[in-house]
Structure formats: C-alpha cells, structure tokens
C-alpha atoms as a PDB file:
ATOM      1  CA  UNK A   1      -3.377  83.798 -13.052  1.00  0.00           C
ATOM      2  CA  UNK A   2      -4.069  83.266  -9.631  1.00  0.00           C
ATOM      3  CA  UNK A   3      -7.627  83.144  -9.281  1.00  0.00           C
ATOM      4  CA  UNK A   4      -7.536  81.148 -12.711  1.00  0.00           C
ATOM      5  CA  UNK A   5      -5.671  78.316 -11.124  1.00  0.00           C
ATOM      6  CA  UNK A   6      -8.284  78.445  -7.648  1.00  0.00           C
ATOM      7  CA  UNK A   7     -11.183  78.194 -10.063  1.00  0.00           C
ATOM      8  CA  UNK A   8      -9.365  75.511 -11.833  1.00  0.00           C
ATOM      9  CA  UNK A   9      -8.234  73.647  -8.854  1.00  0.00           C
ATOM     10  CA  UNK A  10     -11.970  74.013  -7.364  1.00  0.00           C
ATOM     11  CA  UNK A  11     -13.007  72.585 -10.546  1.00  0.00           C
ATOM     12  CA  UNK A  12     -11.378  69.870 -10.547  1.00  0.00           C
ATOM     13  CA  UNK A  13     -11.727  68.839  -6.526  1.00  0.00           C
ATOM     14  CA  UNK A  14     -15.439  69.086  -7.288  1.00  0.00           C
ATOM     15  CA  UNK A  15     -15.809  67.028 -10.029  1.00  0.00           C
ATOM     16  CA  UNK A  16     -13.305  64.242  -9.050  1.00  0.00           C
ATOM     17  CA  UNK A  17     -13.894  61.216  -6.696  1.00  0.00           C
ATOM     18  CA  UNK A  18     -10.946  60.009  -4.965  1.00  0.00           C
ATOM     19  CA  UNK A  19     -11.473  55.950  -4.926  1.00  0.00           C
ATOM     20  CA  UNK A  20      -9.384  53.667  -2.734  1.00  0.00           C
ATOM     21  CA  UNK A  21      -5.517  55.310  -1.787  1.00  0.00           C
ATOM     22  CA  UNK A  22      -6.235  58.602  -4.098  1.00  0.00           C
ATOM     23  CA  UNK A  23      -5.970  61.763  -2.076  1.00  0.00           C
ATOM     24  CA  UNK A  24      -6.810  64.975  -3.249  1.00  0.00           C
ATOM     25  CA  UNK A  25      -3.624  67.228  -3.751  1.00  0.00           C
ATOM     26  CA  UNK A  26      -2.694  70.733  -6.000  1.00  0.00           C
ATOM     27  CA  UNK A  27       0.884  70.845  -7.837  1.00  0.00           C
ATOM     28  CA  UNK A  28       1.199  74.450  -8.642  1.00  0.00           C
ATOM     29  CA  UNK A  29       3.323  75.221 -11.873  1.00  0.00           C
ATOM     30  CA  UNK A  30       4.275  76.620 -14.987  1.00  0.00           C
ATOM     31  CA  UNK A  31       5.144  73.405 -17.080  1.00  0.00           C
ATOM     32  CA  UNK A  32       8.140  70.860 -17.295  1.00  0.00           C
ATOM     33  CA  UNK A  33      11.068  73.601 -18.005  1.00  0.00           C
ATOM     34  CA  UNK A  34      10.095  75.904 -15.196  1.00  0.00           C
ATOM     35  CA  UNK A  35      13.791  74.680 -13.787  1.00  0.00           C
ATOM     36  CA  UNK A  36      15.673  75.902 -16.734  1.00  0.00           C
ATOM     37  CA  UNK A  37      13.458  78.953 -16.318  1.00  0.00           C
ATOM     38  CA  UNK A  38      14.488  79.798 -12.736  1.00  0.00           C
ATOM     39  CA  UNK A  39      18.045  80.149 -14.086  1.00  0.00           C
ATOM     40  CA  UNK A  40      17.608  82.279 -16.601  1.00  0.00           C
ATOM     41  CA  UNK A  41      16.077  80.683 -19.724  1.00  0.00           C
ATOM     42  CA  UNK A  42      12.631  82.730 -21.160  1.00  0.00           C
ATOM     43  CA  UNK A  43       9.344  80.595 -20.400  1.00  0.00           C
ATOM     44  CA  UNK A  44       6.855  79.888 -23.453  1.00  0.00           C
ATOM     45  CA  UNK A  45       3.562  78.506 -22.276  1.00  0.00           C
ATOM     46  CA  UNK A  46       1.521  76.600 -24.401  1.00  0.00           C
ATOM     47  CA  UNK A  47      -1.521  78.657 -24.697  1.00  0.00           C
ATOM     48  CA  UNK A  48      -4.032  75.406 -25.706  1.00  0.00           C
ATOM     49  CA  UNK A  49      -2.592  73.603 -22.474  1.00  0.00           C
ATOM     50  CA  UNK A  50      -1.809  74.775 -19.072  1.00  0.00           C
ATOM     51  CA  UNK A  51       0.474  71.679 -18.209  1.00  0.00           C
ATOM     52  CA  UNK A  52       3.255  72.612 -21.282  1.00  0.00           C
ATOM     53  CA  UNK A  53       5.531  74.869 -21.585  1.00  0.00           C
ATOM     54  CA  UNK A  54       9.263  75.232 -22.905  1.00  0.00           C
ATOM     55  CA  UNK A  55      11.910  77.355 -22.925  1.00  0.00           C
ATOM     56  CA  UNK A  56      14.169  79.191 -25.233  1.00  0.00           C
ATOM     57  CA  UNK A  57      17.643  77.379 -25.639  1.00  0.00           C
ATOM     58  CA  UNK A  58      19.773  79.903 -23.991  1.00  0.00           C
ATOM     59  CA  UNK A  59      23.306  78.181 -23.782  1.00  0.00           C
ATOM     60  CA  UNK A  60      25.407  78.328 -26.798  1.00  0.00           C
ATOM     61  CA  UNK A  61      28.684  77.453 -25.078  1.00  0.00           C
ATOM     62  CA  UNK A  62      28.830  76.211 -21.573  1.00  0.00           C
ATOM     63  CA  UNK A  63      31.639  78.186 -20.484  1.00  0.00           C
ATOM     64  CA  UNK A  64      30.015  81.521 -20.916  1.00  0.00           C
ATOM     65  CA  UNK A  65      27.313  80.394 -18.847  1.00  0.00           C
ATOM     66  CA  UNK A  66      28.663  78.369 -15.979  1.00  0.00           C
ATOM     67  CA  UNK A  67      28.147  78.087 -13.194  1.00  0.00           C
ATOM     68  CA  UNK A  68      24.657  77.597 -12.697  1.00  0.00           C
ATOM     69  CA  UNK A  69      22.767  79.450  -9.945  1.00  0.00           C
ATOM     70  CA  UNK A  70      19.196  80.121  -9.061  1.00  0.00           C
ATOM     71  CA  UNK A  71      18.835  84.090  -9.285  1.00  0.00           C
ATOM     72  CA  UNK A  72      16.586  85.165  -6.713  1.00  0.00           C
ATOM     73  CA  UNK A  73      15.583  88.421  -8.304  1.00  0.00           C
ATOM     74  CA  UNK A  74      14.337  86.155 -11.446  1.00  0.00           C
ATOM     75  CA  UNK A  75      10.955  87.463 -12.789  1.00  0.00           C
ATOM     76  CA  UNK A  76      10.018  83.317 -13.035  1.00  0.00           C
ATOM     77  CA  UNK A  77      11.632  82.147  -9.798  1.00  0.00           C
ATOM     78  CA  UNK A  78       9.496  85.064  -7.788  1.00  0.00           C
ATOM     79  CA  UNK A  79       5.953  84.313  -9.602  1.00  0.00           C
ATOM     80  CA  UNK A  80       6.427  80.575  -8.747  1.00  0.00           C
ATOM     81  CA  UNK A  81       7.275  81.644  -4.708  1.00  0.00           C
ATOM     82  CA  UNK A  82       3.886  83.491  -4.779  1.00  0.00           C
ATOM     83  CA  UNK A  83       1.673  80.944  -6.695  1.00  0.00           C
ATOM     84  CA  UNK A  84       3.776  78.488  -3.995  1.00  0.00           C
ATOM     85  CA  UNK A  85       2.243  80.892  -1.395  1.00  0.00           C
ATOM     86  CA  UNK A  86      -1.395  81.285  -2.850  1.00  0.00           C
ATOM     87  CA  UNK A  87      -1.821  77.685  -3.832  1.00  0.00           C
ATOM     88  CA  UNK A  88      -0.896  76.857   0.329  1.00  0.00           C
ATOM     89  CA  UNK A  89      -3.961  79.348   1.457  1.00  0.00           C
ATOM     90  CA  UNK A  90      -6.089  77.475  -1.377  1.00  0.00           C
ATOM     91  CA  UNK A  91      -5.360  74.272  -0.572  1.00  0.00           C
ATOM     92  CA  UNK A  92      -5.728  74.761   3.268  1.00  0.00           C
ATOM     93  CA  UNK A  93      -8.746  72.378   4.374  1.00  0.00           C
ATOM     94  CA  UNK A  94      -9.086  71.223   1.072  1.00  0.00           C
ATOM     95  CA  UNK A  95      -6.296  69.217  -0.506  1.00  0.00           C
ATOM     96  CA  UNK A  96      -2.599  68.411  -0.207  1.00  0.00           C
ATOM     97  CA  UNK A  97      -0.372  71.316  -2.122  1.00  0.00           C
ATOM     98  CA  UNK A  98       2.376  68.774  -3.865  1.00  0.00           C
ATOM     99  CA  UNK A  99       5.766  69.967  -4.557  1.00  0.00           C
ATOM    100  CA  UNK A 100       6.312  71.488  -7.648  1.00  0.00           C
ATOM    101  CA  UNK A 101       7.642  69.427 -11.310  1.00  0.00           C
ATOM    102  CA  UNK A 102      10.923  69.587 -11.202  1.00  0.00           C
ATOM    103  CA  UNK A 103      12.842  68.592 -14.130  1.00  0.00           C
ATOM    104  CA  UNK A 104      16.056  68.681 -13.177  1.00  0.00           C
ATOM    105  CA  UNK A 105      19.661  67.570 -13.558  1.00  0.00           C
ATOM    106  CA  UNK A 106      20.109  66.419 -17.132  1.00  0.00           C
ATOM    107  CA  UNK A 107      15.893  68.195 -18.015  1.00  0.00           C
ATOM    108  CA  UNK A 108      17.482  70.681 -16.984  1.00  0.00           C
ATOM    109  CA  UNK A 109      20.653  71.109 -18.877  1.00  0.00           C
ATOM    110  CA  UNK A 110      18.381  69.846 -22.205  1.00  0.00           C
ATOM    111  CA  UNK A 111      15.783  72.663 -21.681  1.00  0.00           C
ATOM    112  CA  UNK A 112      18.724  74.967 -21.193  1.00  0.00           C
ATOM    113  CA  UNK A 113      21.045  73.685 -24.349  1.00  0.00           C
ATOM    114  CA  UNK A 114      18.828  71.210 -26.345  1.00  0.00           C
ATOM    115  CA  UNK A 115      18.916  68.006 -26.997  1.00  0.00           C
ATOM    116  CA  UNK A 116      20.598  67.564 -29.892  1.00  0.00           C
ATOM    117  CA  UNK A 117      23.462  69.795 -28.703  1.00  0.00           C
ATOM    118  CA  UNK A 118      23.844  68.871 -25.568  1.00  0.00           C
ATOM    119  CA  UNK A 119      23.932  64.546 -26.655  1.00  0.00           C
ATOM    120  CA  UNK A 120      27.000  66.363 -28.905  1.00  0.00           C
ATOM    121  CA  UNK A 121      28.550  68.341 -25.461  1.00  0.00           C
ATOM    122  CA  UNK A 122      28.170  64.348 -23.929  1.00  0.00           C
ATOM    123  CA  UNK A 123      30.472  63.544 -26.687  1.00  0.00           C
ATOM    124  CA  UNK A 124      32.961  66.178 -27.270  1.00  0.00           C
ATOM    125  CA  UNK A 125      33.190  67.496 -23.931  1.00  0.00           C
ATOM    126  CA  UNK A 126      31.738  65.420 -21.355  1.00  0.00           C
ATOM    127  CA  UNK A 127      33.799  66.825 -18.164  1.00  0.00           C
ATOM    128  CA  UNK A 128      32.352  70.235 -19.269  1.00  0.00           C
ATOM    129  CA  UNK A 129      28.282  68.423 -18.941  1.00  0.00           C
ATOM    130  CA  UNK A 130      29.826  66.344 -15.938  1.00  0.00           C
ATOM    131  CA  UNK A 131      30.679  70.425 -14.606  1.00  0.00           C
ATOM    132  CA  UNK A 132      27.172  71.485 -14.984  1.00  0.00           C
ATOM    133  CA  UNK A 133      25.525  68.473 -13.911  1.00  0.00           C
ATOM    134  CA  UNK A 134      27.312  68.730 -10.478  1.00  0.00           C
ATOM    135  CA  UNK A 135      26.127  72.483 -10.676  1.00  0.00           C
ATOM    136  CA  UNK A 136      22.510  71.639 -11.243  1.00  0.00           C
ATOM    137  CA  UNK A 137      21.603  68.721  -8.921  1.00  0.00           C
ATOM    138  CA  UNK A 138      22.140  71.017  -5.452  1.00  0.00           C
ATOM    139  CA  UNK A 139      20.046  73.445  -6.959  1.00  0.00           C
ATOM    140  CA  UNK A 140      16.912  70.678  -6.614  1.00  0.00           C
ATOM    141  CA  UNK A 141      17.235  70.849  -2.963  1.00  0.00           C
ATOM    142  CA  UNK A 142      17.885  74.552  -3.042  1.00  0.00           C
ATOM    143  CA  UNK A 143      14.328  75.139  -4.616  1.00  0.00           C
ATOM    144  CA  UNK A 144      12.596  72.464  -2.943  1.00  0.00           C
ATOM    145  CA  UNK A 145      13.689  74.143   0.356  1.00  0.00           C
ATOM    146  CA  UNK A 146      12.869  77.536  -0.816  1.00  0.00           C
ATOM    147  CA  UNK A 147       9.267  76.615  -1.317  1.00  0.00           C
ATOM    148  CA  UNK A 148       9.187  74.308   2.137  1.00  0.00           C
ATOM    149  CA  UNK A 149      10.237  77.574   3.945  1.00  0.00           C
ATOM    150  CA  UNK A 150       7.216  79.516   2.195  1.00  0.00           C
ATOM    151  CA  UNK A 151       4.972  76.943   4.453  1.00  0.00           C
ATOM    152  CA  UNK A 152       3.111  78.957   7.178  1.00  0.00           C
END
C-alpha cells in the first residue's frame, strides 16, 4: 500500500503544474468514513477508486454503543499513524503532507448509524444524537493531534 501511494503521489507531482497560488501537497487516506472507522466501524474501499470508501453501519441503538472513543489498538487507526508517518518521509523536499479528510461530527455519526436512521434518532431522540455529537467533535482534535505529534 505504501509504495503504491509514493508511486502514485510521484505520479501525480510529475505530471502536474502548479499555476499561480497552487502548491504541491499529499493528503494521505483511506476515504471519507475513515473517522467512523477509527472507532470501530469495518472499512470497505472502493476497489475502482482510491478516494471512496464506506463503512459498515455498526450502531443499531446508541446506548449500546456510547460513548464514543478512538481505540488506539484499532487495526484502522494504527495503519493510518504509519501511512501518516511514511507519507511525512515522502513528502520531505517535495510537497506539503495535508492533514488527513476528516469527516466528522454529524459524517461521522451517519457513517456510523446511516442516514436514514440517524435523520429518525434527530427525531425521536435528539438528546441521545445531541450525546454523541458532544462525544464526537473532541475526538477531531484528538486525531488531528495524534498525527501532528507523528511530525519528526
């Protein structure tokens, strides 16, 4: 995966001019719901596109899976802190490595619950989405730092 996304990135940098305020930069990922995947919620990545993936709807009631927390020993959460730390050697001298997509607060509780479900939780129980959202939106800052630590 690793040396995918360098040849990839190189690719790309090669073949791209940067007119006017464009600057060359690298946003290492694994798709929109890689959020909802760092708490728990199994990854599917679009195998015809390498900027798509989704996850499995893992919340069936709220209460059974409150409160939300970033599990450090998640299989998801640990690949993205070493493509975090490969993408910084690759990008050294070369580009700008941007932060990662985050989709978070209510992305988050969607690619966790679904849509359709969750527009339902708004209406039947919105202190219980109110809960969660005030449970997701630290966790932003909580990744975010995670990966500005990984910085040498």
């Amino acid at each position: 995966m690793i040396l995918l996304m360098k040849c990839s990135a190189l690719l790309y940098l090669e073949n791209t001019v940067f007119l006017g305020e464009a600057v060359p930069g690298f946003r290492p990922g694994f798709g929109p719901d890689q959020m909802a995947a760092f708490l728990g919620a199994p990854l599917k990545i679009n195998p015809d596109s390498k900027d798509t993936s989704w996850t499995e709807k893992i919340v069936e009631k709220w209460g059974d899976f409150l409160p939300l927390r970033l599990d450090e020993n998640n299989h998801v959460w640990k690949r993205m802190k070493e493509f975090h730390k490969a993408a910084e050697d690759f990008c050294r001298g070369k580009c700008l490595l941007l932060n990662i997509d985050l989709h978070s607060n209510i992305d988050t509780l969607e690619a966790l619950r679904g849509a359709e479900k969750l527009l339902f939780d708004m209406i039947d129980s919105p202190e219980t989405v109110e809960q969660a959202m005030n449970q997701v939106r630290p966790l932003y800052k909580q990744i975010y730092n995670e990966l500005w630590q990984l910085r040498k």
